[in-house]
N, C-alpha and C. Protein backbone atom coordinates (compact mmCIF):
# COMPACT_ATOMS: atom_id res chain seq x y z
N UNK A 1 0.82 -1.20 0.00
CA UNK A 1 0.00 0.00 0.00
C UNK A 1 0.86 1.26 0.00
N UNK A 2 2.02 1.27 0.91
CA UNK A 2 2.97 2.36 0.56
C UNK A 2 3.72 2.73 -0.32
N UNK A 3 4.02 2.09 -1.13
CA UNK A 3 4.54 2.24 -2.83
C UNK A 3 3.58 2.79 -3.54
N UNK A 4 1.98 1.83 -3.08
CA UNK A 4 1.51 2.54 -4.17
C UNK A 4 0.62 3.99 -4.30
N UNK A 5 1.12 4.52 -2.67
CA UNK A 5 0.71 5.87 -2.26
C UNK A 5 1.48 6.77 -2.78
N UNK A 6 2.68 6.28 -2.64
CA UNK A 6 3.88 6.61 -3.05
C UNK A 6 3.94 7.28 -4.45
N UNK A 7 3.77 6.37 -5.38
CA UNK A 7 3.72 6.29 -6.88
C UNK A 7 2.21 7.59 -6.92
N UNK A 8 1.35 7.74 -6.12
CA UNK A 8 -0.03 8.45 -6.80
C UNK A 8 0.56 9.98 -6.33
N UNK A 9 1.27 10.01 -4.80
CA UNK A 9 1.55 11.31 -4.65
C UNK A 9 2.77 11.62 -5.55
N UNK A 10 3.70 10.92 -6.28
CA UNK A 10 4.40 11.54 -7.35
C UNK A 10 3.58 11.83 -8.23
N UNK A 11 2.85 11.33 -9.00
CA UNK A 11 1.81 11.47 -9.88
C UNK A 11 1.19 13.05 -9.44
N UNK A 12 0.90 13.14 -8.19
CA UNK A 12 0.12 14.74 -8.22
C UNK A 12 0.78 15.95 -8.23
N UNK A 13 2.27 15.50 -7.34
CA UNK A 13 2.60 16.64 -7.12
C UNK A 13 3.68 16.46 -8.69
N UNK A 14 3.78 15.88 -9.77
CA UNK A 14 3.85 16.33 -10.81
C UNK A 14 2.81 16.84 -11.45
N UNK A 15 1.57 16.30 -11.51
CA UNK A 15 0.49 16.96 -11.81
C UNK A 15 0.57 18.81 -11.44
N UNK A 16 0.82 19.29 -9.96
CA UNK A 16 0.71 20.21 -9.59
C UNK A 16 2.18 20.97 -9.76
N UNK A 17 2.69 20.28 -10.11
CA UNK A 17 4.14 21.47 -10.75
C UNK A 17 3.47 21.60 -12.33
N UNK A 18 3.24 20.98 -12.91
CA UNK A 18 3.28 21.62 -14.25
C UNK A 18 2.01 22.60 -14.30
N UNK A 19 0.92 22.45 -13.50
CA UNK A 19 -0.06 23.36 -13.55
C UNK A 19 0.67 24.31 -13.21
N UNK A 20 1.73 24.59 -11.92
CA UNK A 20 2.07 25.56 -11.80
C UNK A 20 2.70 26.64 -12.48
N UNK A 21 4.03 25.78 -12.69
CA UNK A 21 4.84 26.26 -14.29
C UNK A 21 3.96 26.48 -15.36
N UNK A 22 2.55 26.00 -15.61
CA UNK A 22 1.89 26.61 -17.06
C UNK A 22 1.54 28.29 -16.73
N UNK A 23 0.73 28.56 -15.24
CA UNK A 23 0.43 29.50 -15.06
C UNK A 23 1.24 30.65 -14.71
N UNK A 24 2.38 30.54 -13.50
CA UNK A 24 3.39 31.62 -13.61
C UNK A 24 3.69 31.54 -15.30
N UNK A 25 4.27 30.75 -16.12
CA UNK A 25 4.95 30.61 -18.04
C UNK A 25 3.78 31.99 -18.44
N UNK A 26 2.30 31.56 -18.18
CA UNK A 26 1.56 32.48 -18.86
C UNK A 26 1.70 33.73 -18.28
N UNK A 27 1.96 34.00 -16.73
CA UNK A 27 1.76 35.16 -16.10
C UNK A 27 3.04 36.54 -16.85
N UNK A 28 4.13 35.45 -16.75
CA UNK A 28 5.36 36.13 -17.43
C UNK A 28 5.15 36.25 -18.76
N UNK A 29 4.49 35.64 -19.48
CA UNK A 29 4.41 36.02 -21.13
C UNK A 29 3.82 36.88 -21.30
N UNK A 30 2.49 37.19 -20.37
CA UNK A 30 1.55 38.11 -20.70
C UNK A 30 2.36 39.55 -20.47
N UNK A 31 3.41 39.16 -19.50
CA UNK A 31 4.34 40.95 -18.87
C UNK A 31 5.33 41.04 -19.55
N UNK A 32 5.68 40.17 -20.29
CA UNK A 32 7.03 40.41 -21.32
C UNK A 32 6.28 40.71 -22.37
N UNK A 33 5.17 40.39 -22.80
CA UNK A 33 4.55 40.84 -23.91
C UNK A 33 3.76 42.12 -23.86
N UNK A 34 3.83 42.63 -22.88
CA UNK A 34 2.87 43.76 -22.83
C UNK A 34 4.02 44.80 -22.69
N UNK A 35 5.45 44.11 -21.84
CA UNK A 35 6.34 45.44 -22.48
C UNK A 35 7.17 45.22 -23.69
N UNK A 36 7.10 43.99 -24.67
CA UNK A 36 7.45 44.26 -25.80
C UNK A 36 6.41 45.05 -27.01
N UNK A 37 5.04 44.89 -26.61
CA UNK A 37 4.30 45.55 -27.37
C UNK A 37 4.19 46.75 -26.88
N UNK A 38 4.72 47.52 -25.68
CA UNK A 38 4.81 49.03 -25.53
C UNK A 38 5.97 49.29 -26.13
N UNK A 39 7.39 48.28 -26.19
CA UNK A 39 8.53 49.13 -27.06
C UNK A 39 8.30 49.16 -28.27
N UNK A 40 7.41 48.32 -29.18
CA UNK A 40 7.12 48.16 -30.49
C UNK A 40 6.50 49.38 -30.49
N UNK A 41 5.59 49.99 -29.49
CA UNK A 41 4.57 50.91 -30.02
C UNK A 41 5.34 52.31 -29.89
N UNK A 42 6.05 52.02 -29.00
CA UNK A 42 6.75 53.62 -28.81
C UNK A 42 7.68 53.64 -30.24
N UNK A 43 8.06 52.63 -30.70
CA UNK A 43 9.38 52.66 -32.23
C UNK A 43 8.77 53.35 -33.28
N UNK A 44 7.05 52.30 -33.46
CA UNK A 44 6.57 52.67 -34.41
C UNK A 44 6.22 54.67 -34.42
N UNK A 45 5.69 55.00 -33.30
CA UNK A 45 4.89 56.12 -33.27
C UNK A 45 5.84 57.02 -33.40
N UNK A 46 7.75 56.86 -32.46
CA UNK A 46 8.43 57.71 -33.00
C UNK A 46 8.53 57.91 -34.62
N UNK A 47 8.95 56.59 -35.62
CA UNK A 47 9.39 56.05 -36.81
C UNK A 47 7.57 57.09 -37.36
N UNK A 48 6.63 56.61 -37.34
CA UNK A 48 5.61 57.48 -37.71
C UNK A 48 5.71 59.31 -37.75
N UNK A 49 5.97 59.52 -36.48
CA UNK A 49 6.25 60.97 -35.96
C UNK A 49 6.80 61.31 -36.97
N UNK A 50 7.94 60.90 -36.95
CA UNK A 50 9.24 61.27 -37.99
C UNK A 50 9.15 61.35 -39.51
N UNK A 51 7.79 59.93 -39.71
CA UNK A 51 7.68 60.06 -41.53
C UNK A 51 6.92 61.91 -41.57
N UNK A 52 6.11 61.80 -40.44
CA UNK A 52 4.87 63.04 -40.95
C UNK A 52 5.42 64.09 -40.93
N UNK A 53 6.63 64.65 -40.08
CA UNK A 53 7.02 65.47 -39.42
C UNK A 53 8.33 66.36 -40.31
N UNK A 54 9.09 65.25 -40.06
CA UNK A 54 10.47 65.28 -41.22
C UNK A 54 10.34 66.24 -42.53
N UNK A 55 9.26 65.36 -43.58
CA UNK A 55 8.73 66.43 -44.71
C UNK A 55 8.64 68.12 -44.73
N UNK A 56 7.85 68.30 -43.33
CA UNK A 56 7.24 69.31 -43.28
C UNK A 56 8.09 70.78 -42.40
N UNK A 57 9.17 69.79 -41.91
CA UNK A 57 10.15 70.45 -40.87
C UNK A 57 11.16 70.77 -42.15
N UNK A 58 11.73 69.92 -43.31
CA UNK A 58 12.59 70.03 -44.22
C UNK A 58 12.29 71.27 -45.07
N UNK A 59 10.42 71.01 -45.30
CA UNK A 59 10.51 72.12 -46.21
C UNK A 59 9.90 73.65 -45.94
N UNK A 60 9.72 73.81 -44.97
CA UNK A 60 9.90 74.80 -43.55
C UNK A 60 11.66 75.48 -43.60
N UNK A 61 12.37 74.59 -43.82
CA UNK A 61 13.83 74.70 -44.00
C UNK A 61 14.31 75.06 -45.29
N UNK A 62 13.91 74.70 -45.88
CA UNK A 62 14.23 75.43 -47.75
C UNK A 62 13.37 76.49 -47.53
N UNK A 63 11.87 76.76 -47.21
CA UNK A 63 11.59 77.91 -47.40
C UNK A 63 12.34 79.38 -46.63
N UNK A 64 12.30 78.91 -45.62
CA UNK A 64 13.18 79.75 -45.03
C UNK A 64 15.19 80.49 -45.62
N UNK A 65 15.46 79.26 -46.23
CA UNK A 65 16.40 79.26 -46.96
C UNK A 65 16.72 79.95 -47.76
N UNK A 66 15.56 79.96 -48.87
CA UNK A 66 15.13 80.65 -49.67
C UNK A 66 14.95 82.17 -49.65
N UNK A 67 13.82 82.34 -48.78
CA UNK A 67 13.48 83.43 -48.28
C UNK A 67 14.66 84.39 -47.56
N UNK A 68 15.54 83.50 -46.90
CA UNK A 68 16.81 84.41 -46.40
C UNK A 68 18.01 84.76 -48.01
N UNK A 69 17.74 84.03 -48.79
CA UNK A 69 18.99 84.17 -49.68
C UNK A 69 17.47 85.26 -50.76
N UNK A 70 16.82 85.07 -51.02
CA UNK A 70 16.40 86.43 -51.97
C UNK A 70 16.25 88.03 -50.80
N UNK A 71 15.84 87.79 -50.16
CA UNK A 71 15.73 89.12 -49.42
C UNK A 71 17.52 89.89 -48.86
N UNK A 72 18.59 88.98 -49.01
CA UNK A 72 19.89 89.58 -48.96
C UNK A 72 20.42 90.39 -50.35
């Protein structure tokens, strides 16, 4: 009878490690993923910023350019 108590409580408390390890595995994926999808989002929105911005800052810069070299 003691072997084969033996043999059922290995059986659970493997049972109850891998439940465990599934749920901390998910707890940490969900927080590594929520700050890899905030660094993705901050890359993109700078990389965005920059497409919209860039254009309009450049040619802000020739006009001005411009405007300083005819009025001399």
């Amino acid at each position: 009878m003691g072997i084969l108590l033996m043999i059922l409580l290995l059986f659970l408390f493997f049972r109850f490690t891998g439940f465990l390890f599934r749920i901390s595995g998910r707890i940490l994926g969900a927080i590594f993923s929520l700050i890899g999808y905030a660094v993705i989002g901050m890359i993109v929105v700078s990389l965005l910023g920059m497409a919209f911005f860039l254009p309009l800052i450049l040619l802000i810069g020739i006009a001005a350019t411009i405007i300083a070299a005819v009025t001399q």
